[in-house]
Protein backbone atom coordinates (compact mmCIF):
# COMPACT_ATOMS: atom_id res chain seq x y z
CA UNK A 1 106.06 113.61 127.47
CA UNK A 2 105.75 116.83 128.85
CA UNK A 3 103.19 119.66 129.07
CA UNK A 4 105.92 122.47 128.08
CA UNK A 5 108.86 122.71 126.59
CA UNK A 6 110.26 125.93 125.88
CA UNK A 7 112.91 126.35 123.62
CA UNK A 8 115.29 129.09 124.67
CA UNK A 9 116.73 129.98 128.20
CA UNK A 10 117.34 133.60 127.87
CA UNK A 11 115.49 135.96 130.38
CA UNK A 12 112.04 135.31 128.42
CA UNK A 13 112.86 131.80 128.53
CA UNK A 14 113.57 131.07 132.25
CA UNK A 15 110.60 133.61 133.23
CA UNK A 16 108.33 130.97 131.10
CA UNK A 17 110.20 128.58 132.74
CA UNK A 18 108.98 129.69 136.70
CA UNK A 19 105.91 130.60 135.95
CA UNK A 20 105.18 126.73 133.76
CA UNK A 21 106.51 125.14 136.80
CA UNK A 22 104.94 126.88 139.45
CA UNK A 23 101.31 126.07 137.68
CA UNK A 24 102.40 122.04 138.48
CA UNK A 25 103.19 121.37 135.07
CA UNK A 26 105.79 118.98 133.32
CA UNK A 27 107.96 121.95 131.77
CA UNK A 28 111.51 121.58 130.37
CA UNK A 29 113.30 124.34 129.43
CA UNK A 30 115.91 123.66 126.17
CA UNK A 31 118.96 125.69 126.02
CA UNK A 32 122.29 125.52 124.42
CA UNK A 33 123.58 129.24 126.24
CA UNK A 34 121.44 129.53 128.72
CA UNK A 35 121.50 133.04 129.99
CA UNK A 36 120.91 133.69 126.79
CA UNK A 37 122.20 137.90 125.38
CA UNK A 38 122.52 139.06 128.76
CA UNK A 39 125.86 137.22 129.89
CA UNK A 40 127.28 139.73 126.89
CA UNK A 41 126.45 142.58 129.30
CA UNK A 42 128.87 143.84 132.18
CA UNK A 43 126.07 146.18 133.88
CA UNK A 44 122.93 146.04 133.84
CA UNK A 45 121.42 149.05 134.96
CA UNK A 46 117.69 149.46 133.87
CA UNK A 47 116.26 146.06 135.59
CA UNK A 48 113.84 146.90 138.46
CA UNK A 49 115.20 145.83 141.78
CA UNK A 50 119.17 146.33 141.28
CA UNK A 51 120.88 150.02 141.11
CA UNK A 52 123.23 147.88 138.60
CA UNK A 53 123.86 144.00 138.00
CA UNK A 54 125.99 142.08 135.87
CA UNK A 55 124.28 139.53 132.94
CA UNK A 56 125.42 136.67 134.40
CA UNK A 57 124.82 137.69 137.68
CA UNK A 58 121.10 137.96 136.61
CA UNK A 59 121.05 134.76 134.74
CA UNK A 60 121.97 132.79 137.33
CA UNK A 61 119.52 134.25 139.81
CA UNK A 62 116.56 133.37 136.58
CA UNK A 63 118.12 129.90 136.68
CA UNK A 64 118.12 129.61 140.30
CA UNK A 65 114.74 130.32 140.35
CA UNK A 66 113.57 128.43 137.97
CA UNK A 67 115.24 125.10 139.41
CA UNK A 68 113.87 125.94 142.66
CA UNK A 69 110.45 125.70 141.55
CA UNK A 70 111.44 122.13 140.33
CA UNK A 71 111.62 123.19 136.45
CA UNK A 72 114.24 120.68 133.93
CA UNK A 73 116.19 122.12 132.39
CA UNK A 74 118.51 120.52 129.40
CA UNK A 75 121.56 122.40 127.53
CA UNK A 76 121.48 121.15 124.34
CA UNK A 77 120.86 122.52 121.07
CA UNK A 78 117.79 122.26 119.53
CA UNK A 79 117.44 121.47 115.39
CA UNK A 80 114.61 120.06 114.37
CA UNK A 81 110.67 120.46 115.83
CA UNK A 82 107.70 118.60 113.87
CA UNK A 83 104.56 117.98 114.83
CA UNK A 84 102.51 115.40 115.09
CA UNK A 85 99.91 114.76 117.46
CA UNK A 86 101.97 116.08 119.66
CA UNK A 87 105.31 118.05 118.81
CA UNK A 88 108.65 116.38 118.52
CA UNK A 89 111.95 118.58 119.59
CA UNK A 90 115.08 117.32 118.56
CA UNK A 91 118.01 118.36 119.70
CA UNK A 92 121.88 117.78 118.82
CA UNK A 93 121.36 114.55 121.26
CA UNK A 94 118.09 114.12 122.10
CA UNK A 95 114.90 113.78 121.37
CA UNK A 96 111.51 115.24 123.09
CA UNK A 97 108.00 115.27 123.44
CA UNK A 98 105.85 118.25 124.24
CA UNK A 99 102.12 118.92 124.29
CA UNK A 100 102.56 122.72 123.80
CA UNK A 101 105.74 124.53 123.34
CA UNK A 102 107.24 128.69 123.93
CA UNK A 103 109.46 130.02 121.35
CA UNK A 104 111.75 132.02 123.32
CA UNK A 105 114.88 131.98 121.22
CA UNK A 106 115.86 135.36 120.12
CA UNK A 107 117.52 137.00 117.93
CA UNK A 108 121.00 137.11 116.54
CA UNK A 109 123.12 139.67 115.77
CA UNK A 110 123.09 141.70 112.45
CA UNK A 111 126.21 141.44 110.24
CA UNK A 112 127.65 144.28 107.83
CA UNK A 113 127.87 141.97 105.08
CA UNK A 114 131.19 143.62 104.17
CA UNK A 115 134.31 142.25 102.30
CA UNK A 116 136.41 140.61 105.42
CA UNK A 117 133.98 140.63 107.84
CA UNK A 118 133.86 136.93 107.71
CA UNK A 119 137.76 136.18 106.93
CA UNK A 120 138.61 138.25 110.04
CA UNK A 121 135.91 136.57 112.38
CA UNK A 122 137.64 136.00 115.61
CA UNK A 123 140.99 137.98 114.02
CA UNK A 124 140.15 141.55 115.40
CA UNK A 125 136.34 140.96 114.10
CA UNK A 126 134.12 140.83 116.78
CA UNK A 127 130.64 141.19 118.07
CA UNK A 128 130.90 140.47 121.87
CA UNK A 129 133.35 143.42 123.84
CA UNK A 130 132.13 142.21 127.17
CA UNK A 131 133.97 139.09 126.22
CA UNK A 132 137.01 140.05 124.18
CA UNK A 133 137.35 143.46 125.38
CA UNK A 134 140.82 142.68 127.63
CA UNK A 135 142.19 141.42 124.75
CA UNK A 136 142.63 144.39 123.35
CA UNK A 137 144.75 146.14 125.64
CA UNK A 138 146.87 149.13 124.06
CA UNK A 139 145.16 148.83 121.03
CA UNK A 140 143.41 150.99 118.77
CA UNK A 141 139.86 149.37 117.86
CA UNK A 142 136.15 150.44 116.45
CA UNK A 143 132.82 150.04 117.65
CA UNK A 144 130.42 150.29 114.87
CA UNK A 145 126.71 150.96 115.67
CA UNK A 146 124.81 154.12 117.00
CA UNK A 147 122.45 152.46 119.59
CA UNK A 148 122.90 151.18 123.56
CA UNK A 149 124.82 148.51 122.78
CA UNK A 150 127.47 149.93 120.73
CA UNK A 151 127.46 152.81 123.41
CA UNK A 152 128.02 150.18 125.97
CA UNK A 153 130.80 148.10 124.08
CA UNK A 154 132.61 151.51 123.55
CA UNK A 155 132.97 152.46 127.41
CA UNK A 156 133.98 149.06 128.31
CA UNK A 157 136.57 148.61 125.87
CA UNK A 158 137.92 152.03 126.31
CA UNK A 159 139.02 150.87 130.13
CA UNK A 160 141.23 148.55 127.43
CA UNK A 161 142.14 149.79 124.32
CA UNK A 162 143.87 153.38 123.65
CA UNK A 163 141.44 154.66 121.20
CA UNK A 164 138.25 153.78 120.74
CA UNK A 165 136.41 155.15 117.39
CA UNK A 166 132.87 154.90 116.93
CA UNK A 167 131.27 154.80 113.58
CA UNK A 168 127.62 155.44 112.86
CA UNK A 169 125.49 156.01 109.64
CA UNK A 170 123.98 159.12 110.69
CA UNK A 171 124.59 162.77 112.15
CA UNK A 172 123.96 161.57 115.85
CA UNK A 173 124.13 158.42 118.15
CA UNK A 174 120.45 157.17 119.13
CA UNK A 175 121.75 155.50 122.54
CA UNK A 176 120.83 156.88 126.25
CA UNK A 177 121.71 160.39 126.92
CA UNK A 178 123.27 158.76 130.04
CA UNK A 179 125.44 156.82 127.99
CA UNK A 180 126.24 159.37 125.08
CA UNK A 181 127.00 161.98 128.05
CA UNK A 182 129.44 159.07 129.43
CA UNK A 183 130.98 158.75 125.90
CA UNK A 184 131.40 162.74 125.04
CA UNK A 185 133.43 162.97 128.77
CA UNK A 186 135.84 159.95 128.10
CA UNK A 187 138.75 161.23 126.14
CA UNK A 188 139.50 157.89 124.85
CA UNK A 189 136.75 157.95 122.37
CA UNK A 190 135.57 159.45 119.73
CA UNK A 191 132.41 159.38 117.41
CA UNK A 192 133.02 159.29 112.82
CA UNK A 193 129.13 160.06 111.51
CA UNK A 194 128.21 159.44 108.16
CA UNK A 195 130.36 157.07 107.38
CA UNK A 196 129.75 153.00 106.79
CA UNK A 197 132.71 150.28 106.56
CA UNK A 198 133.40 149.55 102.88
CA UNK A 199 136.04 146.72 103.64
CA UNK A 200 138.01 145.06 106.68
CA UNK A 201 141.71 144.67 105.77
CA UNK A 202 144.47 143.04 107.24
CA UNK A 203 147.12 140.04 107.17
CA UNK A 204 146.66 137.50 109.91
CA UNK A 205 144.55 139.85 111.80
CA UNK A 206 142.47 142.75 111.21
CA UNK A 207 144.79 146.03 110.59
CA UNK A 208 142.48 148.95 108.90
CA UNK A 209 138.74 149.41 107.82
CA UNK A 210 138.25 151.18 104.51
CA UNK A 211 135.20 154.22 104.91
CA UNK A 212 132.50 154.93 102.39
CA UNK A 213 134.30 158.72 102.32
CA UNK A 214 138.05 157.40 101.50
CA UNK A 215 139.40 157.24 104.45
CA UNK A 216 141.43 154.48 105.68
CA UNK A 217 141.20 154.02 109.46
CA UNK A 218 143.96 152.24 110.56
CA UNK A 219 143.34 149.94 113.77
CA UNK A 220 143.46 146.41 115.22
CA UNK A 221 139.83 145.36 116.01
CA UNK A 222 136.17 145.47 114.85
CA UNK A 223 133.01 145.32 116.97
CA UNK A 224 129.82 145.03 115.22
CA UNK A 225 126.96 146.42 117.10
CA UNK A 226 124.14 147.25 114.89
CA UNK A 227 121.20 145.24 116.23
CA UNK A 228 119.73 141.94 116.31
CA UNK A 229 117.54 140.15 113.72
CA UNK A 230 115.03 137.91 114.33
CA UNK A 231 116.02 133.50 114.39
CA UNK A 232 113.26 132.39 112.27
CA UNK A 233 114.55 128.79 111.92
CA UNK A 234 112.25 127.00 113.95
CA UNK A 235 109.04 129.24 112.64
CA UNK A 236 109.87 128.34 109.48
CA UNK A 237 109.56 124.60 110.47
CA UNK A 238 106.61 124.99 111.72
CA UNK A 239 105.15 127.22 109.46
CA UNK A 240 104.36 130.21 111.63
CA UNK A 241 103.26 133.16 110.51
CA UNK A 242 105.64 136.12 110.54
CA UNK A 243 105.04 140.32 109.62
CA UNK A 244 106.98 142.02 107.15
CA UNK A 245 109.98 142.53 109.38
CA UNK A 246 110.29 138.83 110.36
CA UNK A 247 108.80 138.48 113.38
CA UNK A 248 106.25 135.82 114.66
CA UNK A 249 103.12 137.26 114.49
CA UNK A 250 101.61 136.46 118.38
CA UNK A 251 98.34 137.96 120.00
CA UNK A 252 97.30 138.95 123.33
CA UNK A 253 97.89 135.74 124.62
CA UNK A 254 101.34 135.16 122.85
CA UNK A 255 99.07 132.78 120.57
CA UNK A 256 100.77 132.09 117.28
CA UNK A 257 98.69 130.49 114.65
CA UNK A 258 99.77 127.10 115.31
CA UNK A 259 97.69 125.57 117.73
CA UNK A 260 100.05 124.72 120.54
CA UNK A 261 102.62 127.17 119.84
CA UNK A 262 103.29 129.86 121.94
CA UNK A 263 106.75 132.97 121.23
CA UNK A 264 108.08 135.29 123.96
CA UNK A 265 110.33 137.97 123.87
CA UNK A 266 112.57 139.34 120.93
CA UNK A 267 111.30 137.53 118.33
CA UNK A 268 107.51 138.55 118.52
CA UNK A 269 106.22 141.04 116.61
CA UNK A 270 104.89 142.23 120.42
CA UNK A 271 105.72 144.93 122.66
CA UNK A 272 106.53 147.44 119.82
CA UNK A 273 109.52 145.33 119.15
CA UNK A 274 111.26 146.71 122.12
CA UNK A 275 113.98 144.72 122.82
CA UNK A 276 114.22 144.93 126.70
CA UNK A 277 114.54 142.28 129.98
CA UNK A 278 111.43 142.95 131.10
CA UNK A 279 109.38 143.20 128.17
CA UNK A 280 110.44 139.68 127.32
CA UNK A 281 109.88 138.77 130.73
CA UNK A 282 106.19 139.89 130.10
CA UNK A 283 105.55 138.49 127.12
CA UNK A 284 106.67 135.23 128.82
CA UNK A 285 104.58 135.35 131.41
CA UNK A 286 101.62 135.57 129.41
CA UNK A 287 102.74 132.69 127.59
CA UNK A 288 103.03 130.51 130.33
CA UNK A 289 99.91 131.14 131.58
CA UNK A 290 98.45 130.90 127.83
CA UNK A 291 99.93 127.24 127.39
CA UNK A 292 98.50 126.31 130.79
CA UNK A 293 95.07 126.97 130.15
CA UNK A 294 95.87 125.15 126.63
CA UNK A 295 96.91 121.91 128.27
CA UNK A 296 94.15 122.47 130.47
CA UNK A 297 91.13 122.71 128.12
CA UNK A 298 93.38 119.74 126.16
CA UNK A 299 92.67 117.44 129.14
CA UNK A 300 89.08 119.06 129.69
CA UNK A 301 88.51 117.73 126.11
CA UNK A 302 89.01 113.97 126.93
């Protein structure tokens, strides 16, 4: 049995993670990437301490730290929580017991919903460029998506690829001026506005995208970067109360309205639902400290 478990070992994750353990209490974190978004990112440079890190160079120092304050943690995938008097976590080879547990799972990325999107998954469709981005050496490819990330796939695969041909919805990108200004002075790429995909073509892999304005852009890859939504799979088990754009609802203490059950990070309707390290990391922290005082009155109570 233990005091904790928080499912999800992402950056809100791993900061519930230190701060559970350091309070001297049982806390497993569950985690089939842990690292979580962030080992999709090259550099990193908007985290307090570091001019510029990499993801995974971050992750690892949240994991280090975590398993230096004696904190388990388990990489497996978790499917199914109930609740009973206590609540029961099971995973894809496991099962656990918890007295309270932190949501800190997420959100996963947005699809187009377009013909060929899914056909082409993995055939010049992607959604990670930090990942696949070599692979595309020589090659002409888009980046669809108008925010940071898109901004930030486009410059890295551009060190790659030939062209690189970014395609947003509306008149102007809504990413960093540091990173538009980046973008305008590489020659490699260029910016379509107004324009949404209509249909990913190809044979074996992807060859052309059809636009919404009759052009056919011929080229050999897709990235889709338009955002994240919400995982609502294990609120939904639980029956946790969400807002009108899918979030869990949470309160000042990252309290959701199951006794017990406390969310972090991306998938709280906290924070103005802005999706950064360190307001995860705060979110976490509250909830760390939120599910210690719960245990705490718990044993007060007997």
């Amino acid at each position: 049995m233990y005091d904790t478990i928080i499912i999800g070992g992402g950056p809100a994750g791993l900061t519930a993670g230190i701060y559970s353990a350091r309070y001297l209490i049982k806390t497993l974190v569950l985690s089939e990437n842990t690292g979580g978004q962030i080992l999709e990112t090259t550099s990193i440079e908007n985290y307090p301490g570091f001019k510029s890190i990499g993801g995974m160079d971050l992750a690892n120092k949240f994991k280090e730290q975590y398993i230096h304050n004696k904190g388990e943690l388990i990489e497996e995938k978790v499917e199914e929580i109930k609740q009973d008097n206590n609540f029961i976590i099971k995973t894809n080879k496991n099962e656990y017991k918890a007295k309270s547990i932190i949501i800190t799972i997420g959100s996963k990325r947005r699809k187009l919903n377009v013909k060929g999107e899914k056909e082409f998954l993995n055939k010049g469709v992607g959604y990670c460029a930090t990942c696949d981005a070599a692979l595309y050496r020589d090659l002409k490819v888009a980046v669809v998506g108008s925010g940071n990330a898109s901004a930030e796939a486009a410059l890295l695969l551009a060190q790659y690829a030939t062209e690189v041909t970014i395609l947003i919805r509306k008149e102007k990108m809504k990413c960093e001026p540091i990173l538009l200004k980046q973008i305008e002075d590489n020659e490699k790429i260029s910016i379509k506005n107004k324009v949404n995909i209509t249909e990913i073509k190809g044979d074996n892999m992807v060859n052309a995208v059809d636009l919404d304005n009759g052009e056919e852009l011929k080229l050999d890859g897709v990235f889709i970067e338009i955002g994240f939504v919400p995982d609502t799979t294990f609120a939904e088990q639980l029956n946790l109360e969400l807002d009108e754009k899918k979030y869990i609802k949470v309160n000042a203490k990252q309290a959701t309205n199951v006794k017990g059950v406390f969310a972090a990070g991306d998938i709280t309707d906290n924070s103005d639902y802005f999706a950064q390290i360190t307001t995860a990391q705060g979110e976490a922290t509250v909830a760390a400290q939120s599910a210690f005082h719960y245990i705490k009155s718990m044993e007060s109570e007997k």
